[in-house]
Each structure stands twice: as C-alpha cells, then as structure tokens.
PDB file of N, CA and C in Angstrom:
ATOM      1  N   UNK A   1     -27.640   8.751  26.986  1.00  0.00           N
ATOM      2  CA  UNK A   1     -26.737   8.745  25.851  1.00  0.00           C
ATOM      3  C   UNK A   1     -27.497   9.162  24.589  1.00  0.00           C
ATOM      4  N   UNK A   2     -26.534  10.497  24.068  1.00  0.00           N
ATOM      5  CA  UNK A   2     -27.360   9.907  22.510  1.00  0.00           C
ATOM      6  C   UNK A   2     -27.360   8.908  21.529  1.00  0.00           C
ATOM      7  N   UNK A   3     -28.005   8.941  20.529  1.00  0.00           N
ATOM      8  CA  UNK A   3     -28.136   8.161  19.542  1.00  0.00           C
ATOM      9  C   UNK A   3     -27.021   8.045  18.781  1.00  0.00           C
ATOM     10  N   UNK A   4     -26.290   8.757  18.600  1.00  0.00           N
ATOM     11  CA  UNK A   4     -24.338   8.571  18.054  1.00  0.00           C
ATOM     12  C   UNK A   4     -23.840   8.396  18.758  1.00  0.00           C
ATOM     13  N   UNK A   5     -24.007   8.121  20.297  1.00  0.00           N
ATOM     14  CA  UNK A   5     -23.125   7.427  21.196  1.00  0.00           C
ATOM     15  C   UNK A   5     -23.241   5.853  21.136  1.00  0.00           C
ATOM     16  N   UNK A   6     -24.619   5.878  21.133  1.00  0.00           N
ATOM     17  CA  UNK A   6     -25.617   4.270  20.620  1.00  0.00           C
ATOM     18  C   UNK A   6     -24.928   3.426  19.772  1.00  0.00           C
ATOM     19  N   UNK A   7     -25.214   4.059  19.072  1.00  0.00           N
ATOM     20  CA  UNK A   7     -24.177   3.462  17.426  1.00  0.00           C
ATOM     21  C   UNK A   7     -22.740   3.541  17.418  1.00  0.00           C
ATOM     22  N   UNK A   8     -22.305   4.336  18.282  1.00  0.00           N
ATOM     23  CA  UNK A   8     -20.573   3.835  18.406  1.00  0.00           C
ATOM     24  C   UNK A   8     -20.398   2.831  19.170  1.00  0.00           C
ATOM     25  N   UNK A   9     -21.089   2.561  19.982  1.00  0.00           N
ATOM     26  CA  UNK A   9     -21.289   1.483  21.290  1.00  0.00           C
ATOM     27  C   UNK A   9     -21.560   0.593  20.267  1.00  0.00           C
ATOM     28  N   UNK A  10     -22.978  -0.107  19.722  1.00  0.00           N
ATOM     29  CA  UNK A  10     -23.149  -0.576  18.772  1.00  0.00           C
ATOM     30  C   UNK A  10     -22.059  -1.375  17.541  1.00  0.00           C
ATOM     31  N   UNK A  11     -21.091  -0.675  16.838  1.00  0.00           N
ATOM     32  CA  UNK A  11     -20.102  -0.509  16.439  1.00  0.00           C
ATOM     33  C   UNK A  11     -19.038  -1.392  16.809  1.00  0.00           C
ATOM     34  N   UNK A  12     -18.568  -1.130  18.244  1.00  0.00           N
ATOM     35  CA  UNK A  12     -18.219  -1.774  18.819  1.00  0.00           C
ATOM     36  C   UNK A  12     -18.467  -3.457  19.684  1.00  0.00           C
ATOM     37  N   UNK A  13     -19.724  -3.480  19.295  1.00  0.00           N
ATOM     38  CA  UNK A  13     -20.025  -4.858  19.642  1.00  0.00           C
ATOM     39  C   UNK A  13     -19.443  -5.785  19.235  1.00  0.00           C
ATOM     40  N   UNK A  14     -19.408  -6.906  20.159  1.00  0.00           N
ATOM     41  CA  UNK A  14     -18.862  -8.563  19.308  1.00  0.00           C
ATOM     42  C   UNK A  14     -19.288  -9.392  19.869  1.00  0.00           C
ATOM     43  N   UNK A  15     -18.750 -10.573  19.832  1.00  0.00           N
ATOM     44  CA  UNK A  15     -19.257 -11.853  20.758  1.00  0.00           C
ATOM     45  C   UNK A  15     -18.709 -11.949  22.290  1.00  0.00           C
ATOM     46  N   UNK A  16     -17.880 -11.174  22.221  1.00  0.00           N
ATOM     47  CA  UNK A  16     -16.920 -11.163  23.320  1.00  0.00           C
ATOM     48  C   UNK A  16     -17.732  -9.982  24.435  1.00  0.00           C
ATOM     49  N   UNK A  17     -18.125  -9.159  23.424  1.00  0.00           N
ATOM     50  CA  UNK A  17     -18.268  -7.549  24.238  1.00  0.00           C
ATOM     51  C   UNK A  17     -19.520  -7.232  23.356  1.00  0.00           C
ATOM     52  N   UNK A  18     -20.872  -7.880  23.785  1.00  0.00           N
ATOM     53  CA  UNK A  18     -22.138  -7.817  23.590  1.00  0.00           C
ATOM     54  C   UNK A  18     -22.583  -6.220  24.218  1.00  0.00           C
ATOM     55  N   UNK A  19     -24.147  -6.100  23.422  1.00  0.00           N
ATOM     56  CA  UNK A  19     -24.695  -4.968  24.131  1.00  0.00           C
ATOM     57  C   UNK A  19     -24.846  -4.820  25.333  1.00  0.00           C
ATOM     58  N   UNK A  20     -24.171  -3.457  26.309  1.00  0.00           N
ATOM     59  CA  UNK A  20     -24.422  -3.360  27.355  1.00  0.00           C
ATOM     60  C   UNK A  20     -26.070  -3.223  27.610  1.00  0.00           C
ATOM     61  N   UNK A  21     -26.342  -3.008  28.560  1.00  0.00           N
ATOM     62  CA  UNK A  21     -27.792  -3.084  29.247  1.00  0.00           C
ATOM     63  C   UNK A  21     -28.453  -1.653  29.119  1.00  0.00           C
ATOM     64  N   UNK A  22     -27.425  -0.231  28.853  1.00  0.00           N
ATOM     65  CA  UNK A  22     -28.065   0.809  28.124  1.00  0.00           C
ATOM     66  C   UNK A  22     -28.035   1.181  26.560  1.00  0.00           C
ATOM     67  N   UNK A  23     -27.066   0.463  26.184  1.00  0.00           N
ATOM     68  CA  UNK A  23     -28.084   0.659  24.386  1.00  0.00           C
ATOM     69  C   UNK A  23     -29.121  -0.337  24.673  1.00  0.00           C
ATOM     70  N   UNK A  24     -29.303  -1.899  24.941  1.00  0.00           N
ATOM     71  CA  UNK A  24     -30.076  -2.513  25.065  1.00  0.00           C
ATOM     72  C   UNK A  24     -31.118  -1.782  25.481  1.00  0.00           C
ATOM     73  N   UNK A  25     -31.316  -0.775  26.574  1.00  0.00           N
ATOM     74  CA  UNK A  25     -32.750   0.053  26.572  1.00  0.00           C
ATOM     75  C   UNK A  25     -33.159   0.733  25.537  1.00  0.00           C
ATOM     76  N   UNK A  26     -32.045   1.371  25.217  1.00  0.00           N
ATOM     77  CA  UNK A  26     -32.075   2.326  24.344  1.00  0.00           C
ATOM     78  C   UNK A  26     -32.548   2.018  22.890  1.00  0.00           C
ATOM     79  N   UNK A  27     -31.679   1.035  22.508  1.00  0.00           N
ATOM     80  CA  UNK A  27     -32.582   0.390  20.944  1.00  0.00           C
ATOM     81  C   UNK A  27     -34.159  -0.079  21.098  1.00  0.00           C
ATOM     82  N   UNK A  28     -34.765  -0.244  22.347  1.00  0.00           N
ATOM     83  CA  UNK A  28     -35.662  -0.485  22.473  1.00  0.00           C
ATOM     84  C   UNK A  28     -36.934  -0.219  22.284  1.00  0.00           C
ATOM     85  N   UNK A  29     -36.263   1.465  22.731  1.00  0.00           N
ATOM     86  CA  UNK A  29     -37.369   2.426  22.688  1.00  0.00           C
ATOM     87  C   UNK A  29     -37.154   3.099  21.327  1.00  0.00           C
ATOM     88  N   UNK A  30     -36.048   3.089  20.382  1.00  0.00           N
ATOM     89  CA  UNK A  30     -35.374   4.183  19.244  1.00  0.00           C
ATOM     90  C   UNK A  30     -35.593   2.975  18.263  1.00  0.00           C
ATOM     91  N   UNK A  31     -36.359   3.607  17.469  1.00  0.00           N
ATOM     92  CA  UNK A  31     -36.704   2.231  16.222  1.00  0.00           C
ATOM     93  C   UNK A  31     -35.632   2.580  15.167  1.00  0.00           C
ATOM     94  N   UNK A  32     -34.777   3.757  15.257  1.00  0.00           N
ATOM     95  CA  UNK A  32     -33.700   3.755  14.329  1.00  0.00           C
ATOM     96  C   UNK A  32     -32.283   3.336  14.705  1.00  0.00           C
ATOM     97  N   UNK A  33     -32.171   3.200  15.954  1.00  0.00           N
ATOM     98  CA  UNK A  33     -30.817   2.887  16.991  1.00  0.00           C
ATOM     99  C   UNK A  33     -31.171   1.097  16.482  1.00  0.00           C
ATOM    100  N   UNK A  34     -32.455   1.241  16.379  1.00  0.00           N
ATOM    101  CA  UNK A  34     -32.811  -0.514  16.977  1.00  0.00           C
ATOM    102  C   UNK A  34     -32.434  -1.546  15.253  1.00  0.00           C
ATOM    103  N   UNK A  35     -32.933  -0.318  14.001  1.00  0.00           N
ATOM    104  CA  UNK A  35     -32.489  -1.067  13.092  1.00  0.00           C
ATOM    105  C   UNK A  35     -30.957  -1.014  12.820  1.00  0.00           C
ATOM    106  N   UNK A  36     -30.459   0.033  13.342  1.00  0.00           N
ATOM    107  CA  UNK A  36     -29.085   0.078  13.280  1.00  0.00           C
ATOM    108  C   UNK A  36     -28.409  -0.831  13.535  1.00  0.00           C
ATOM    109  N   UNK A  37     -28.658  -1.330  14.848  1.00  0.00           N
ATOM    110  CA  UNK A  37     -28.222  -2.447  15.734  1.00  0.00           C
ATOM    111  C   UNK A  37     -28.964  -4.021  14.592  1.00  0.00           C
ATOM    112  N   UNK A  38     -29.954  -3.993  14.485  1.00  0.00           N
ATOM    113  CA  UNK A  38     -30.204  -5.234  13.755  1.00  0.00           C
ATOM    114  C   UNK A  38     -29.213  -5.367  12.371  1.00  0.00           C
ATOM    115  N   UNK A  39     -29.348  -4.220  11.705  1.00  0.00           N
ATOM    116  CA  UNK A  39     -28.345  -3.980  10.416  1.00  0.00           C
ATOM    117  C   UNK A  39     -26.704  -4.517  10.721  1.00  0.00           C
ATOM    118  N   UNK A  40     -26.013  -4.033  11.646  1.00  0.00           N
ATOM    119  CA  UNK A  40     -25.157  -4.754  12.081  1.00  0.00           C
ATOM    120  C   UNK A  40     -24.715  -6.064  12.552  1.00  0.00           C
ATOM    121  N   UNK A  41     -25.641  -6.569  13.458  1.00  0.00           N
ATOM    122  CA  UNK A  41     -26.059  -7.783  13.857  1.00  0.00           C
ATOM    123  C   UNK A  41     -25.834  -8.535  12.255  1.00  0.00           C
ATOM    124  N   UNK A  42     -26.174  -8.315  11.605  1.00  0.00           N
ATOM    125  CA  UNK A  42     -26.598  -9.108  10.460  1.00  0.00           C
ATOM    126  C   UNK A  42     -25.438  -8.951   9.250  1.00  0.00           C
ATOM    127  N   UNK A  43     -24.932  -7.916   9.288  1.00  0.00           N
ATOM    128  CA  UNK A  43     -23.412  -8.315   8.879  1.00  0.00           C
ATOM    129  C   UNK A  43     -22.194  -8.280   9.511  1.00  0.00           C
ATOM    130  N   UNK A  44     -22.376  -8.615  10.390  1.00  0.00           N
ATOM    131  CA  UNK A  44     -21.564  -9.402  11.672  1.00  0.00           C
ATOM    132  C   UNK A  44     -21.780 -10.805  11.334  1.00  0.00           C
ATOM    133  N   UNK A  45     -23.098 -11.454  10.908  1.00  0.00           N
ATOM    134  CA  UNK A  45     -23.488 -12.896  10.791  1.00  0.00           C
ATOM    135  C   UNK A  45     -22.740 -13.054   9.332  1.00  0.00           C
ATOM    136  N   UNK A  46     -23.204 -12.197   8.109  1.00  0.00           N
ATOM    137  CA  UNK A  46     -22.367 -12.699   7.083  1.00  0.00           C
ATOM    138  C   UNK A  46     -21.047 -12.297   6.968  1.00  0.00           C
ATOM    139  N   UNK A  47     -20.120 -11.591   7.803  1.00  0.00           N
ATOM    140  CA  UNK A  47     -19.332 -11.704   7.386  1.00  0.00           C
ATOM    141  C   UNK A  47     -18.527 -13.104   8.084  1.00  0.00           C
ATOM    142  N   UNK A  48     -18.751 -13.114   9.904  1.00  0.00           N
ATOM    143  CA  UNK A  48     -18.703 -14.687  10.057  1.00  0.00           C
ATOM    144  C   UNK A  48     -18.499 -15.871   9.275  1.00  0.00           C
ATOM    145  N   UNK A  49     -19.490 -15.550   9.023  1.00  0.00           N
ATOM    146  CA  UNK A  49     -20.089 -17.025   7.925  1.00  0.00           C
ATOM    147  C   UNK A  49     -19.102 -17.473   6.671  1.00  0.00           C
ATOM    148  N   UNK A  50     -17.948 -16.108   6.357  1.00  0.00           N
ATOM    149  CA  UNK A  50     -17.242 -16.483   4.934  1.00  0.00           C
ATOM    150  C   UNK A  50     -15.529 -17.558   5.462  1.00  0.00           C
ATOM    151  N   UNK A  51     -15.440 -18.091   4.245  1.00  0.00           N
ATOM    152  CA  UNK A  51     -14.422 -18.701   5.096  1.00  0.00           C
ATOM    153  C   UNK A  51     -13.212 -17.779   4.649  1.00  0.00           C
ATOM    154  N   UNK A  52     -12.053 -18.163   5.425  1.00  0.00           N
ATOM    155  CA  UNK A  52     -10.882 -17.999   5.788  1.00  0.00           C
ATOM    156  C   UNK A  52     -10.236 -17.664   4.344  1.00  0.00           C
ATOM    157  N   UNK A  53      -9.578 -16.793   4.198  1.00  0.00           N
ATOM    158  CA  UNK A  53      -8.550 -17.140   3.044  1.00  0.00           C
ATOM    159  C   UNK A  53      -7.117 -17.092   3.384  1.00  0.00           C
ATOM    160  N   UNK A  54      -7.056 -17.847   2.959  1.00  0.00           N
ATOM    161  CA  UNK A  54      -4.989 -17.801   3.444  1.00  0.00           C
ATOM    162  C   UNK A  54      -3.988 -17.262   2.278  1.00  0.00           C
ATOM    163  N   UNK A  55      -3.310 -16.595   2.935  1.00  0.00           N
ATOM    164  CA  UNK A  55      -2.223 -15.906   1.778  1.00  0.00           C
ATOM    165  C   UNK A  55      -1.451 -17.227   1.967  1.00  0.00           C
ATOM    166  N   UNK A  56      -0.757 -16.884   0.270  1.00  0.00           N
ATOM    167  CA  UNK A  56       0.896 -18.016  -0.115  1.00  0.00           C
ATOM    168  C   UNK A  56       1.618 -17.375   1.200  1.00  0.00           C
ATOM    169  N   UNK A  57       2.725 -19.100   1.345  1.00  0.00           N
ATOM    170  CA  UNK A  57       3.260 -19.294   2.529  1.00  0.00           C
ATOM    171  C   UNK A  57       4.438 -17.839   1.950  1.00  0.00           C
ATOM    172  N   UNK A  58       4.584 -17.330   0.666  1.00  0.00           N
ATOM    173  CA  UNK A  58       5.976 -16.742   0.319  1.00  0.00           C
ATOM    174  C   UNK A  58       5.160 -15.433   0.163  1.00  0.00           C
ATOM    175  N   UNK A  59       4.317 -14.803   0.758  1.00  0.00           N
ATOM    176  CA  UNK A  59       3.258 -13.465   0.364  1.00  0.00           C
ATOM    177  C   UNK A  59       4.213 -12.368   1.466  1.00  0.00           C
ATOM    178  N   UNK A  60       4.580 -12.784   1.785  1.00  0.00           N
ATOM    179  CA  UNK A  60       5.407 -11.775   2.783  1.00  0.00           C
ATOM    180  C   UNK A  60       7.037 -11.233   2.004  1.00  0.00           C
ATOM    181  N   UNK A  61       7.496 -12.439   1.313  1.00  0.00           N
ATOM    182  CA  UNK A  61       8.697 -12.455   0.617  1.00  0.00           C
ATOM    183  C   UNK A  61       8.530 -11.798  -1.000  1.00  0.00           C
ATOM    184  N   UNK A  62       7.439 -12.170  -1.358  1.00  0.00           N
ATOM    185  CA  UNK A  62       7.167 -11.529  -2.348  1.00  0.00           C
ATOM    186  C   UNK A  62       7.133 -10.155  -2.213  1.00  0.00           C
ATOM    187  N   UNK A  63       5.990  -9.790  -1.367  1.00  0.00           N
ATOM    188  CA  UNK A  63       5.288  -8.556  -1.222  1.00  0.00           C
ATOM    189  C   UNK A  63       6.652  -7.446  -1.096  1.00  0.00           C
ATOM    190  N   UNK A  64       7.439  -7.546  -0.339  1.00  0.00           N
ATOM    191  CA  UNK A  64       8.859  -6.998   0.248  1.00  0.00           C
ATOM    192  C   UNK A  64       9.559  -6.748  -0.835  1.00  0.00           C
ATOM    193  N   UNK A  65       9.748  -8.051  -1.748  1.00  0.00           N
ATOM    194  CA  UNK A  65      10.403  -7.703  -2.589  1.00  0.00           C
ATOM    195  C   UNK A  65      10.203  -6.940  -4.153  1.00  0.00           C
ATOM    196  N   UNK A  66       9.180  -6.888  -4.264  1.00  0.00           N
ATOM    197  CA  UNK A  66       8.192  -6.058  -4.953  1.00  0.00           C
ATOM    198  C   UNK A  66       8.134  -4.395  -4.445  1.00  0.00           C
ATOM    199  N   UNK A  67       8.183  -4.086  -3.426  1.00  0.00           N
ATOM    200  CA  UNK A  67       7.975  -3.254  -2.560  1.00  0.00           C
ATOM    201  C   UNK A  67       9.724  -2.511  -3.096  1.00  0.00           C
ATOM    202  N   UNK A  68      10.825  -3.390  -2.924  1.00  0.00           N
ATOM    203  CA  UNK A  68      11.848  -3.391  -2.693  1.00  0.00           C
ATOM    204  C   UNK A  68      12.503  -2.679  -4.426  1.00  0.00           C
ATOM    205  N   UNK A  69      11.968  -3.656  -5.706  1.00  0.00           N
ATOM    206  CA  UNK A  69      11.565  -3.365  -7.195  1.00  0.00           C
ATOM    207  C   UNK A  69      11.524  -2.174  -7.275  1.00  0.00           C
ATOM    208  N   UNK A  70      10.018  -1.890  -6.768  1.00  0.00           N
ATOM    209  CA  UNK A  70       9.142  -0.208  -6.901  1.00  0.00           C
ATOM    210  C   UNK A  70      10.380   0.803  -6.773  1.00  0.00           C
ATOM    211  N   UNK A  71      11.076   0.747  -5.376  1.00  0.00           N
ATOM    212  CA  UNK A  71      11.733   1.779  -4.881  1.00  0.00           C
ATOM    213  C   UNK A  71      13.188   1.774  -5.462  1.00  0.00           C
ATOM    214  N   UNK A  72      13.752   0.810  -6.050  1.00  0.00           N
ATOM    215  CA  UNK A  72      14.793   0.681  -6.655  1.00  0.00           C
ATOM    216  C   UNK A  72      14.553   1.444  -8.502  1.00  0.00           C
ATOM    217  N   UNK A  73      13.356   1.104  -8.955  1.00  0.00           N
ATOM    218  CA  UNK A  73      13.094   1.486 -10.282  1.00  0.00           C
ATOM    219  C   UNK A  73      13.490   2.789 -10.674  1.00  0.00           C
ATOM    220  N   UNK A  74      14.392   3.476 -11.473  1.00  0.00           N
ATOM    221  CA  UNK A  74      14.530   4.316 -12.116  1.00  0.00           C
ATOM    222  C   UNK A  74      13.093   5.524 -12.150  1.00  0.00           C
ATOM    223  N   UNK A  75      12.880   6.277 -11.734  1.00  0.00           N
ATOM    224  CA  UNK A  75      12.220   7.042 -12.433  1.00  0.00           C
ATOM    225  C   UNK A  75      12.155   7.896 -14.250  1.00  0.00           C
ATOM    226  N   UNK A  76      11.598   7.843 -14.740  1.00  0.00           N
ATOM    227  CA  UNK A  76      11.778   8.471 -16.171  1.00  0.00           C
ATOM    228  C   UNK A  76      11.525   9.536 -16.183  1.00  0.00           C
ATOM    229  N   UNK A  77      11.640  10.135 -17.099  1.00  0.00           N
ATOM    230  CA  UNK A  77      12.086  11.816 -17.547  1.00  0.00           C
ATOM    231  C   UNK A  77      10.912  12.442 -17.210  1.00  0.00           C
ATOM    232  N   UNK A  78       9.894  12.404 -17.443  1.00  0.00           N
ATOM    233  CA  UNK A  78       8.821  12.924 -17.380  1.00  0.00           C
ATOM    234  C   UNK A  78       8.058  13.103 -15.348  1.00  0.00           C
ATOM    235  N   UNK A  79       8.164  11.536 -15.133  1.00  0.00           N
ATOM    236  CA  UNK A  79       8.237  11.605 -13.449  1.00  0.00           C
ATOM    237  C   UNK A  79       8.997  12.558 -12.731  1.00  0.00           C
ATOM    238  N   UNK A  80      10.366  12.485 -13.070  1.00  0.00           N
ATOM    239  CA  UNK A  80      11.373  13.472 -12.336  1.00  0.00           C
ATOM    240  C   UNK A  80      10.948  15.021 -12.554  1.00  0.00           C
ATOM    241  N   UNK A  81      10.500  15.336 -14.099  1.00  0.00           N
ATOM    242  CA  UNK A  81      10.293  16.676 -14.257  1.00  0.00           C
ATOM    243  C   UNK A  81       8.797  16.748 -13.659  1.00  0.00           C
ATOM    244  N   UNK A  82       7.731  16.240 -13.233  1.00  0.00           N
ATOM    245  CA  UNK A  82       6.136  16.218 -12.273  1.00  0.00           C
ATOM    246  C   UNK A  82       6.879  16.279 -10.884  1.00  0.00           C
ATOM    247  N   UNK A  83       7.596  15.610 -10.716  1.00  0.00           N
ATOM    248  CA  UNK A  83       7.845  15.913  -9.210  1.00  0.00           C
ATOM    249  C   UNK A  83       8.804  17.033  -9.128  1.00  0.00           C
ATOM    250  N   UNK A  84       9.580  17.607  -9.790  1.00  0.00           N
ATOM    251  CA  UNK A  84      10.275  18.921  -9.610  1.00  0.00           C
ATOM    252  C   UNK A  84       9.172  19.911  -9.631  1.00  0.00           C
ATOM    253  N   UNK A  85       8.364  19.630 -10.405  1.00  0.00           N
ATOM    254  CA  UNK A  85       7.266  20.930 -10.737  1.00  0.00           C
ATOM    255  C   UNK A  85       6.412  20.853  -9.393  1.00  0.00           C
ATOM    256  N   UNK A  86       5.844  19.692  -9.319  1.00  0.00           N
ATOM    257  CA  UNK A  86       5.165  19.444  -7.954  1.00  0.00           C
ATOM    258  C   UNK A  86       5.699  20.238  -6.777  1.00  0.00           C
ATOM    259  N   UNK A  87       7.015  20.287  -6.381  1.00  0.00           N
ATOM    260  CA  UNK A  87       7.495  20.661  -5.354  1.00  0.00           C
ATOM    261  C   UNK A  87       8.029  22.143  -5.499  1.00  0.00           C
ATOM    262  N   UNK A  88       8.381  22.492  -6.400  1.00  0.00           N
ATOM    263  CA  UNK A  88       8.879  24.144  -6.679  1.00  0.00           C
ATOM    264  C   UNK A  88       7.723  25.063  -7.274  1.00  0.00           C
ATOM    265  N   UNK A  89       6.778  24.661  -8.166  1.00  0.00           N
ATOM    266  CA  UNK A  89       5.612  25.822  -8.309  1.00  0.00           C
ATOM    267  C   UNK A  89       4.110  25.161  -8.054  1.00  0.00           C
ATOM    268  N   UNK A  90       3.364  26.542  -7.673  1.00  0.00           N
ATOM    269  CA  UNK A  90       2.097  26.126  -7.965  1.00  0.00           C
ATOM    270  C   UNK A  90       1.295  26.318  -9.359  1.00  0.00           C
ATOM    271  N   UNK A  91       0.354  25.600  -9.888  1.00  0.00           N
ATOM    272  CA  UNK A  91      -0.365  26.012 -11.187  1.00  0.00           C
ATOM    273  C   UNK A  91      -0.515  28.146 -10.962  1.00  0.00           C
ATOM    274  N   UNK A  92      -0.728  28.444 -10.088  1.00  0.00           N
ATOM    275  CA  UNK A  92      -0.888  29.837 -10.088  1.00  0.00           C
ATOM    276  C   UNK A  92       0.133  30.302 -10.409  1.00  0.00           C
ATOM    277  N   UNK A  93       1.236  30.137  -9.580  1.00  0.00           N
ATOM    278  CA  UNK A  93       2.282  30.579 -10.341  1.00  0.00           C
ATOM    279  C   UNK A  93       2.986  30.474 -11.533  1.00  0.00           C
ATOM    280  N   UNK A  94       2.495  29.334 -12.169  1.00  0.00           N
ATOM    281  CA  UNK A  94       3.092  28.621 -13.560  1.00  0.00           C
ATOM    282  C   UNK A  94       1.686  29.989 -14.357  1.00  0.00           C
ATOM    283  N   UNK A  95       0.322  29.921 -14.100  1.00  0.00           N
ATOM    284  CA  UNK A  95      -0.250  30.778 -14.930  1.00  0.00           C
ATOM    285  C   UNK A  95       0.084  32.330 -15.103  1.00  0.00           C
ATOM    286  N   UNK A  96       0.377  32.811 -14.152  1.00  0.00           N
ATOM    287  CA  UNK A  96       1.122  34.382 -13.548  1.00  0.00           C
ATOM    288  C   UNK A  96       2.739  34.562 -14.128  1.00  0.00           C
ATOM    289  N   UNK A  97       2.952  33.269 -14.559  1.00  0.00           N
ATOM    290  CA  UNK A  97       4.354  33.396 -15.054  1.00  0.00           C
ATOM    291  C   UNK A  97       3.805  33.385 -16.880  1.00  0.00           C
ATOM    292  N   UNK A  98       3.194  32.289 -17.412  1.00  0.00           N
ATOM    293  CA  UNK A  98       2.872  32.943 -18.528  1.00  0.00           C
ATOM    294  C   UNK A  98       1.983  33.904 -18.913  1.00  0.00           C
ATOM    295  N   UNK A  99       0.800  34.554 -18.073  1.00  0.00           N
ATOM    296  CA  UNK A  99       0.389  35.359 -18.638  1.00  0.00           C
ATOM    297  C   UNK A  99       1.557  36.477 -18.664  1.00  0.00           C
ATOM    298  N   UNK A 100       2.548  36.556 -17.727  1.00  0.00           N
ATOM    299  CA  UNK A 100       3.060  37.839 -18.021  1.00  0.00           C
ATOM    300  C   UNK A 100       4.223  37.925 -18.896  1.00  0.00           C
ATOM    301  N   UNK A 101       4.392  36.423 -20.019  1.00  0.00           N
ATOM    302  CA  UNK A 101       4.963  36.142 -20.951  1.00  0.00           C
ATOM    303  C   UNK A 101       4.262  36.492 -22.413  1.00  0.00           C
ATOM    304  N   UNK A 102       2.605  36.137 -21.798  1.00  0.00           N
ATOM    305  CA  UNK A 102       1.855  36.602 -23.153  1.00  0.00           C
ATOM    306  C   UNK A 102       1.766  38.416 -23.068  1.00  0.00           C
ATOM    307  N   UNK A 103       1.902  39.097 -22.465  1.00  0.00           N
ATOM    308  CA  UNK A 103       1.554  40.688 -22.319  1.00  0.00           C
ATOM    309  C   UNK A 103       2.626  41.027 -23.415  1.00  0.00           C
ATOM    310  N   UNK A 104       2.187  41.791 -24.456  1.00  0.00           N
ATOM    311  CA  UNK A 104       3.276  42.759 -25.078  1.00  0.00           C
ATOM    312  C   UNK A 104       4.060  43.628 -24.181  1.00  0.00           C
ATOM    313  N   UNK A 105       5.629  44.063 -24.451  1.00  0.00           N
ATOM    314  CA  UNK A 105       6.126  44.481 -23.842  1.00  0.00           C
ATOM    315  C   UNK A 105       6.179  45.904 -24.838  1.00  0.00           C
ATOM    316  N   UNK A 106       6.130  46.901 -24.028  1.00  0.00           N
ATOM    317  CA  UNK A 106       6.573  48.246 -24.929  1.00  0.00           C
ATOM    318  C   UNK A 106       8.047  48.901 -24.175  1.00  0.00           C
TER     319      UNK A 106
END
C-alpha cells in the first residue's frame, strides 16, 4: 500500500475499527505514516476527552422556524434587482454593453 492509502486507513480508525496489521507494519517502518498515525491518535484523545453539549430541548422548533422566517421574508429592491442581474447577464456582457455605449456614434 502506499502511504495515502496508509493515511486513509489511518483516518478511518476508531475504537471499534483499530489499525489493521498492514498500516501497523507500515507505520513502522515510515516515520511519516507513523507520525501521522500518532498525530491522530492524539486528537482522537482530545477530542474524546470534551464533554457533551446538548442543544435546547426546542432547537429543532426554533431552528425550522427561523428557517421558515428567512424564506417567507420579503426580498428588497436591491436583492431582487442582484438576482435578476445574476441570472440574465454576465459582468462581460454588462462591460461590452457599455463600452459600446461609450463609443461615439458618427
């Protein structure tokens, strides 16, 4: 295996689904596979280590309805005219349209 196979394997480690027995060779002999693997190892331990945070019992009801706000809100004048422009020209064409507004006409 290579060494980016190593480290996806690696990657994939947990408590459940430890190093198989060929990265285990493999970090052995590869002192950069091997800090890789220690580097991980080790924030695997701190992130462990933090406790739990719990969302409000109403974070779901909120969130939805907030969500629900956003999409109901009016857009204003200026939004509506960015997203018309957004979708019907590009800046190239907005520049190609005035330079050939600035050209004298004879």
């Amino acid at each position: 295996m290579k060494c980016q196979d190593i480290r996806a394997a690696i990657d994939t480690m947990s408590k459940r689904a430890p190093m198989s027995h060929e990265v285990k060779s493999h970090t052995g002999t590869c002192t950069d596979c091997s800090r890789y693997a220690d580097q991980t190892t080790a924030l695997l331990s701190l992130l462990s280590a933090q406790p739990r945070v719990e969302a409000p019992a109403d974070f779901d009801f909120r969130l939805r309805a907030r969500i629900a706000r956003a999409q109901a809100e009016p857009r204003g004048v200026m939004a509506t005219i960015e997203a018309f422009w957004s979708k019907s020209f590009s800046w190239g064409q907005a520049a190609s349209a005035v330079a050939t507004l600035a050209l004298p006409s004879h």
